[in-house]
Protein backbone atom coordinates (compact mmCIF):
# COMPACT_ATOMS: atom_id res chain seq x y z
CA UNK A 1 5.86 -3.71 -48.07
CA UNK A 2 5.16 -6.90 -50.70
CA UNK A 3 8.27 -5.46 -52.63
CA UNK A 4 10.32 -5.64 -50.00
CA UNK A 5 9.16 -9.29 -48.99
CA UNK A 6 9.58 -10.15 -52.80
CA UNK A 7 12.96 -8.74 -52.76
CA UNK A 8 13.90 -10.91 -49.54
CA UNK A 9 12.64 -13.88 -51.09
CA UNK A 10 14.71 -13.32 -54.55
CA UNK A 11 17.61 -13.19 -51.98
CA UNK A 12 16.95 -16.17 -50.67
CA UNK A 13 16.13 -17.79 -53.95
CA UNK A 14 18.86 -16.67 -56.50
CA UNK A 15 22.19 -18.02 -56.73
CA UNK A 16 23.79 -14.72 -57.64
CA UNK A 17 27.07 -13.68 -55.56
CA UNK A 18 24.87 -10.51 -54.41
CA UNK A 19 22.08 -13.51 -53.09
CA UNK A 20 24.96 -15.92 -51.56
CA UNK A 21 26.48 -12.99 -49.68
CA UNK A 22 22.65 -12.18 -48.39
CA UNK A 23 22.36 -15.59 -47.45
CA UNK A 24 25.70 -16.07 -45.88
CA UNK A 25 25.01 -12.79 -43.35
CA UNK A 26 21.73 -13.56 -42.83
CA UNK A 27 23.08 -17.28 -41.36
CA UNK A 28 25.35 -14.89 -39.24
CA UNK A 29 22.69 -13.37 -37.39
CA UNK A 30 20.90 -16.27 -37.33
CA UNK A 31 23.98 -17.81 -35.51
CA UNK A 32 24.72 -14.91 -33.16
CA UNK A 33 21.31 -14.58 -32.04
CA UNK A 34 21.20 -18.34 -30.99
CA UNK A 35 24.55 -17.80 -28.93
CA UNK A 36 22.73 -14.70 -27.39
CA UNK A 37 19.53 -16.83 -26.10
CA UNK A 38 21.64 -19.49 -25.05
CA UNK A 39 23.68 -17.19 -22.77
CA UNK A 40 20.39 -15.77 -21.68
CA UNK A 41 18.64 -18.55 -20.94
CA UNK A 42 22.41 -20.18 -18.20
CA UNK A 43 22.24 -16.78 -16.88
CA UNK A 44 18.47 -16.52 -16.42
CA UNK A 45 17.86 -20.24 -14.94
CA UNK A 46 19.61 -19.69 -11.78
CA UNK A 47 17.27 -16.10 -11.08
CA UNK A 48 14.35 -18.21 -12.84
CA UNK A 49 14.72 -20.70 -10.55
CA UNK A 50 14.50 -18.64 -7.56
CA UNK A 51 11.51 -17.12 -8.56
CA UNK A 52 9.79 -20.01 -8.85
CA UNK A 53 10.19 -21.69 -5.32
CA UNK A 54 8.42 -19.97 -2.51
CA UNK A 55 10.81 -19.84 0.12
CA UNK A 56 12.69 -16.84 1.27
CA UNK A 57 16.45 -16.25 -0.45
CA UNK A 58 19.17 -17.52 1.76
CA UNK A 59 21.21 -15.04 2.21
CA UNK A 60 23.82 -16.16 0.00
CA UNK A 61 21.14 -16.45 -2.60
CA UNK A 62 20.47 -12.74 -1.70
CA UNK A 63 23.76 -11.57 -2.21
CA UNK A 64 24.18 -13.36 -5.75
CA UNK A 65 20.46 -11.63 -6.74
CA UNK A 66 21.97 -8.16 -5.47
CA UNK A 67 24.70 -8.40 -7.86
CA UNK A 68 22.72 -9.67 -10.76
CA UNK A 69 20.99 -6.11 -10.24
CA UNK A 70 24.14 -4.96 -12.33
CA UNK A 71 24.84 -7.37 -14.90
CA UNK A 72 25.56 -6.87 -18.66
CA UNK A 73 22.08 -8.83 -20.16
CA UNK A 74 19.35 -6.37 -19.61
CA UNK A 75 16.82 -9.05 -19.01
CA UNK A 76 19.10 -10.54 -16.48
CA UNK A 77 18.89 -6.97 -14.24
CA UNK A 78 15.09 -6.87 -14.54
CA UNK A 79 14.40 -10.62 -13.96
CA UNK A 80 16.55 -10.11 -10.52
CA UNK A 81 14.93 -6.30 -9.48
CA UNK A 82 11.77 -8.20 -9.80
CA UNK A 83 12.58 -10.91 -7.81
CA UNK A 84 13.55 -9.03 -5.27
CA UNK A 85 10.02 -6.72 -5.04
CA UNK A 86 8.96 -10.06 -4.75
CA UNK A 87 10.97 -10.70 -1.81
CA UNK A 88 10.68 -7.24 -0.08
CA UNK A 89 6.59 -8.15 -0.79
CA UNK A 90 7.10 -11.32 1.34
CA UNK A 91 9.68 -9.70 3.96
CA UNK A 92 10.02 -6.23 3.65
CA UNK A 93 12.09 -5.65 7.23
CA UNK A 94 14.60 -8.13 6.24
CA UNK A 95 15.11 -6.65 2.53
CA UNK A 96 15.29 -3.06 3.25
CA UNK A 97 18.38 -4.24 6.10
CA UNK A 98 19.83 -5.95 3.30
CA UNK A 99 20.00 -3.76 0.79
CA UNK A 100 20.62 -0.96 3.17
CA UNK A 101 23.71 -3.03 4.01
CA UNK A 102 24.47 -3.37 0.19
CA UNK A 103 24.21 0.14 -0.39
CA UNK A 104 27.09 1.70 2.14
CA UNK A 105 30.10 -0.45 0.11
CA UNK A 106 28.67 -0.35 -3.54
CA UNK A 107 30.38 0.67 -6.38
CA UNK A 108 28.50 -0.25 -9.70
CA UNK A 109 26.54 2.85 -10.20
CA UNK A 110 24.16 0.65 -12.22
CA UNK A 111 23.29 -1.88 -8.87
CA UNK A 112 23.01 1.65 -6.83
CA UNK A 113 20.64 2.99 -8.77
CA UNK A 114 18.31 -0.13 -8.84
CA UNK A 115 18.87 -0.65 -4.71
CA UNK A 116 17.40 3.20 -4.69
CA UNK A 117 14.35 2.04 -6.29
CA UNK A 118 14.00 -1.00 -4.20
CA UNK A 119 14.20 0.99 -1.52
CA UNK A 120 11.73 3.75 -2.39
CA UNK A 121 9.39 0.59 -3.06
CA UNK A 122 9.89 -1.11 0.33
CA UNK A 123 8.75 2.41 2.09
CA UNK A 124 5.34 1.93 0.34
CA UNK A 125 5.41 -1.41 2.12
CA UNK A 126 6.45 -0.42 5.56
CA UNK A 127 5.47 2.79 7.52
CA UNK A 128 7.47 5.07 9.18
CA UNK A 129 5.17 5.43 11.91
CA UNK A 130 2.65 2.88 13.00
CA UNK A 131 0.83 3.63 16.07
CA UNK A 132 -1.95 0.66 17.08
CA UNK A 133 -4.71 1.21 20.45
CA UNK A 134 -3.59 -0.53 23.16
CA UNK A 135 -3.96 0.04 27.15
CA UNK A 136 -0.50 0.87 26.89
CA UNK A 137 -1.00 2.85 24.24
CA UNK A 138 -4.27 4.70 25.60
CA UNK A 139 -1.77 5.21 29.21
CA UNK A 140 0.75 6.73 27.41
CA UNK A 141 -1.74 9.24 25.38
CA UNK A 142 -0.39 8.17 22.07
CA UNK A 143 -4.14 7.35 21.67
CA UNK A 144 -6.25 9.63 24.12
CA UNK A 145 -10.17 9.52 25.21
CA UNK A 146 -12.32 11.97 22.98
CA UNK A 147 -15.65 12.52 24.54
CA UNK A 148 -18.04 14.58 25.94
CA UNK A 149 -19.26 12.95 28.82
CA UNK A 150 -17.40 9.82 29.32
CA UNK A 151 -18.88 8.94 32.80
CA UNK A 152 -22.43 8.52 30.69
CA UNK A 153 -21.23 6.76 27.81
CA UNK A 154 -19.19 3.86 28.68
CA UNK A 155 -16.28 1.41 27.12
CA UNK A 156 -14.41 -0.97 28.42
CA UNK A 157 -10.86 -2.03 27.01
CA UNK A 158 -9.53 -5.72 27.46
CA UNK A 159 -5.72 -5.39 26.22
CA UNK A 160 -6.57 -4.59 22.55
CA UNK A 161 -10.99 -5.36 22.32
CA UNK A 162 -12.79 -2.82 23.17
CA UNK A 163 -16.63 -1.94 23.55
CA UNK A 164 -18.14 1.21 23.07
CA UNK A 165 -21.70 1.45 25.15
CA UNK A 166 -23.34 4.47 24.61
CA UNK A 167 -26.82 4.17 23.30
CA UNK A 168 -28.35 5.07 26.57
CA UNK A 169 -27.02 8.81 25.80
CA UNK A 170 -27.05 9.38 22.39
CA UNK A 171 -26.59 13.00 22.69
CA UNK A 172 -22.77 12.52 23.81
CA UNK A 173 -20.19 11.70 21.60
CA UNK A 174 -17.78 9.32 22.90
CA UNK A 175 -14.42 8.41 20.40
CA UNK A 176 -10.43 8.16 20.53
CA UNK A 177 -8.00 10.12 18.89
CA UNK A 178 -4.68 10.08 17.87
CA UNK A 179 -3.32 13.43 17.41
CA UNK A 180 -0.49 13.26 14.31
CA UNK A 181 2.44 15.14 14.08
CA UNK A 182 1.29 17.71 11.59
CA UNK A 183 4.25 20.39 11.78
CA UNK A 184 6.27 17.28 9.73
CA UNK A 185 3.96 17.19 7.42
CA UNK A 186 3.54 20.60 6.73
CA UNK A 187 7.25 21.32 6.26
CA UNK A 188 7.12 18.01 3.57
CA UNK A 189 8.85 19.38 0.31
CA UNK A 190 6.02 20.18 -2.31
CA UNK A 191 6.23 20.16 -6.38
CA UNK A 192 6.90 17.80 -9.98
CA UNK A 193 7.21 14.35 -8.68
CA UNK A 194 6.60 14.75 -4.94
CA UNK A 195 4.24 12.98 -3.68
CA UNK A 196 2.32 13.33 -0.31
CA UNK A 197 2.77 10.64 2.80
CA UNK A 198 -0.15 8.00 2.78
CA UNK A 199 -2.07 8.22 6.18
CA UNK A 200 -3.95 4.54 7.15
CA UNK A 201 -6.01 3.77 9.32
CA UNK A 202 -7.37 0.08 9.84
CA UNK A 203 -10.08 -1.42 12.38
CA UNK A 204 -11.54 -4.76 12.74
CA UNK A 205 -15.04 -4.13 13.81
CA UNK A 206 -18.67 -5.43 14.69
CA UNK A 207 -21.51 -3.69 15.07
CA UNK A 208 -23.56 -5.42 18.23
CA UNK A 209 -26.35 -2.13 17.57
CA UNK A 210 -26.42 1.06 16.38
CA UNK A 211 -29.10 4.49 16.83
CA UNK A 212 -28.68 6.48 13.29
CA UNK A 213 -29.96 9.03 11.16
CA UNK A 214 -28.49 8.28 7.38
CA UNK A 215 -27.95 12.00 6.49
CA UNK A 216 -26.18 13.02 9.26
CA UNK A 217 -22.77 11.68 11.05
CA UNK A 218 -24.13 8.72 13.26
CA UNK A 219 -23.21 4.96 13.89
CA UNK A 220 -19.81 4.39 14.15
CA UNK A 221 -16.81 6.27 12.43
CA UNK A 222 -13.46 5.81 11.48
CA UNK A 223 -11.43 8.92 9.77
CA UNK A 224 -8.12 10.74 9.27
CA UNK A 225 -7.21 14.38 8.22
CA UNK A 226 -3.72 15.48 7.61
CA UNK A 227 -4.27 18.98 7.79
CA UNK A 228 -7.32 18.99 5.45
CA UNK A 229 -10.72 18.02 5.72
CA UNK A 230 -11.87 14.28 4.67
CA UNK A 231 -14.99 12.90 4.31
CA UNK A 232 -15.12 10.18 7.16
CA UNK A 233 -16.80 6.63 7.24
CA UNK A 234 -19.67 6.02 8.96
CA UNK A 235 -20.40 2.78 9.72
CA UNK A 236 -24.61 1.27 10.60
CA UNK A 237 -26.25 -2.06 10.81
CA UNK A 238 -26.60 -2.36 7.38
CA UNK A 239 -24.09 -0.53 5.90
CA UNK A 240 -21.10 1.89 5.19
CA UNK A 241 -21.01 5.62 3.52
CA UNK A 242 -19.01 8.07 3.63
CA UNK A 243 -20.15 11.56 4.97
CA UNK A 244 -21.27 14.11 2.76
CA UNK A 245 -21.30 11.75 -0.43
CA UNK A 246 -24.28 9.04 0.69
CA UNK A 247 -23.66 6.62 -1.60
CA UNK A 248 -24.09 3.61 0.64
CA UNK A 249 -22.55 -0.04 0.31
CA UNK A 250 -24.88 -2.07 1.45
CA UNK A 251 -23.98 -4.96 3.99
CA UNK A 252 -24.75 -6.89 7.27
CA UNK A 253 -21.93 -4.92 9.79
CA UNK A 254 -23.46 -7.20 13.03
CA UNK A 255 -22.77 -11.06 11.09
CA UNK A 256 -19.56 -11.15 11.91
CA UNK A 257 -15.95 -8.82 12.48
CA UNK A 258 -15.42 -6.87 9.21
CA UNK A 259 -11.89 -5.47 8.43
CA UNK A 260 -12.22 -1.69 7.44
CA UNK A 261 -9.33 0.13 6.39
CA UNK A 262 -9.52 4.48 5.51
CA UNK A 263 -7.10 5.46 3.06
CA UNK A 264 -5.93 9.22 2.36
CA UNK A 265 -2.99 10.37 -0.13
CA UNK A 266 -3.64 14.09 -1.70
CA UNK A 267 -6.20 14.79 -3.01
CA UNK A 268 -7.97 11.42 -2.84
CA UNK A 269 -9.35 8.73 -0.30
CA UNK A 270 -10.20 5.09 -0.58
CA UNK A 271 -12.20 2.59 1.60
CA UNK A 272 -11.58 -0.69 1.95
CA UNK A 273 -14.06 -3.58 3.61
CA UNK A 274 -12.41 -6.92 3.79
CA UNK A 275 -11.28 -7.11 0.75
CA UNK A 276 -8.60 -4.99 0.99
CA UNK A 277 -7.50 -5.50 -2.66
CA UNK A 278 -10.80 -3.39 -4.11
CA UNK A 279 -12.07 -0.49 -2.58
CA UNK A 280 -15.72 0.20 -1.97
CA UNK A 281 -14.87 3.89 -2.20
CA UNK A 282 -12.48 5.57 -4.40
CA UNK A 283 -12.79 9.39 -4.30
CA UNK A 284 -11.28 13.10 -4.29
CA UNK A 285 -11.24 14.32 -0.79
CA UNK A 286 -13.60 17.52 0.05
CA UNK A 287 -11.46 20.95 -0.23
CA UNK A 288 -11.64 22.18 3.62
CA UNK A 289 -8.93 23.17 6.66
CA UNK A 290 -9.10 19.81 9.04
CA UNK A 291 -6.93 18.51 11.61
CA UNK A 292 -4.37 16.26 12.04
CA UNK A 293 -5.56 12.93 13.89
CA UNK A 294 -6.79 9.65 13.48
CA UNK A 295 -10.16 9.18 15.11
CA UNK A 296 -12.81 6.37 16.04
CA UNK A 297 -15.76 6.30 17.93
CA UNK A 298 -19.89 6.31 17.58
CA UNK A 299 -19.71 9.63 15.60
CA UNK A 300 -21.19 12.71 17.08
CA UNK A 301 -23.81 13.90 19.21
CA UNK A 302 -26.57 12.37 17.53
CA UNK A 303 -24.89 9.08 17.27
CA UNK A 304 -25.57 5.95 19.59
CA UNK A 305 -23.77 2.82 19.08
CA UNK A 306 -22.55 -0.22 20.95
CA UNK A 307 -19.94 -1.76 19.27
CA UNK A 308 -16.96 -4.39 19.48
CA UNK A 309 -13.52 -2.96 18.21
CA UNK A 310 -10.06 -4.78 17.65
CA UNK A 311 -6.56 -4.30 16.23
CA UNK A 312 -7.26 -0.59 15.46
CA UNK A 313 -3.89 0.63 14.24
CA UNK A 314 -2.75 4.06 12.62
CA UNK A 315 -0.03 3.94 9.88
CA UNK A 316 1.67 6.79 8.38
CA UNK A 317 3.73 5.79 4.55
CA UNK A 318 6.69 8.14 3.66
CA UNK A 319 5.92 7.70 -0.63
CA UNK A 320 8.99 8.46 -3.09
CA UNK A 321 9.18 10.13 -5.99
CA UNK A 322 7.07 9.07 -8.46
């Protein structure tokens, strides 16, 4: 290495031809690279530009990203894919039309191939099905009563709060299900790069009291199985586990409404509390034959619970290939 630095510094020393002609290409490259950050850097503003300001693209501005997606400067076609995952973040409805509408008269295999991928990332963004508790809803069994004795344990729905009463029989389980579409699920193609759908389900909650026992399924619960068994949150006064792990986050459920969101993909669940950025719980799911549903309520038979529940809603992702 230090002979090959002294050698590079005798060329740029001596004033033999060999040393001028050195010099002279070196200057050449020197010279061509310049020309190639200048082009970069008219080519990049515009994009640059865009990226900066906060406001949606217009949709001209749109349509001169999309074709960016397939220009010569390689830095050029990342800067815009980029700015449009930024976009789709921001307004993924509007960007999957778009680009949908791109797609059907596009030629440049190159701006095909990198719509594709926008695509496949906007599905992680929206779901395919998205079913959220409602009276209309709950009428139309797309969310149906699962209880044992609902004329003893009580809730009343107001539009979309409701409040489960049923610590005056703790012995009868009292919940709502939505039943998922398994056969779909089970007919999903399985192998290298296939990955499974992502099943959510999300619940703004408050805890007004609760009758538990901390090794057994009690409080209130929120879980989904897509086929197989999963663990299932169980939510008390002071705070959330999942079932059969006990490993408890501690917190105050009855200050205020906490955001929970279950999580399944595979082989693996998260749980989510507020912040819905960091889970509280990231595990492998328990092996085990379970059902296909969505389900909420105070638990089991040994669970009591009166509770306020709002904007419960069941989402379903269709993932691409990784």
């Amino acid at each position: 290495m230090r002979g090959t630095r002294l050698l590079y510094y005798k060329h740029l020393t001596s004033r033999s031809p060999i040393a001028f002609a050195f010099r002279r290409r070196l200057r050449h490259f020197e010279g061509m690279w310049s020309r190639v950050r200048i082009t970069l850097l008219v080519v990049l503003a515009p994009v640059a530009a865009l990226m900066a300001e906060a406001e949606p693209l217009s949709p001209k501005e749109l349509d001169r990203v999309i074709e960016q997606l397939g220009a010569d400067e390689f830095k050029v076609r990342e800067t815009a894919q980029l700015l449009l995952a930024k976009q789709a973040r921001a307004e993924p409805e509007a960007m999957r039309a778009a680009l949908e509408k791109h797609r059907q008269h596009e030629e440049n295999p190159e701006i095909q191939f990198r719509i594709e991928r926008l695509l496949s990332f906007i599905a992680r963004l929206v779901p395919f099905e998205k079913v959220p508790f409602t009276k209309a809803a709950l009428a139309a069994k797309h969310w149906e009563f699962l209880g044992e004795a609902p004329e003893q344990a009580s809730y009343e729905l107001k539009e979309e709060l409701l409040e489960i009463h049923s610590l005056d029989q703790v012995k009868e389980s009292m919940g709502f299900v939505h039943r998922i579409k398994g056969k779909d699920a089970q007919e999903e193609p399985r192998g290298p790069g296939v990955r499974p759908d992502r099943f959510v389900l999300d619940a703004e909650i408050r805890i007004l009291k609760e009758h538990h026992i901390r090794n057994g399924l009690a409080g209130m619960h929120l879980n989904v199985e897509d086929g197989r068994t999963s663990s299932g949150l169980i939510i008390l006064e002071d705070g959330v586990f999942l079932y059969r792990h006990g490993k408890i986050h501690e917190m105050d459920t009855t200050d205020k409404w906490h955001h929970f969101r279950f999580v399944i993909e595979g082989d693996h669940q998260w749980v989510f509390v507020d912040d819905m950025a960091k889970p509280v719980f990231a595990q492998e799911r328990p092996k085990g034959t379970g059902r296909w549903w969505a389900t909420f309520g105070d638990g089991t038979s040994g669970a009591g619970v009166h509770a306020q529940v709002r904007n419960v809603t069941f989402s379903r992702y269709k993932l691409a290939r990784d």
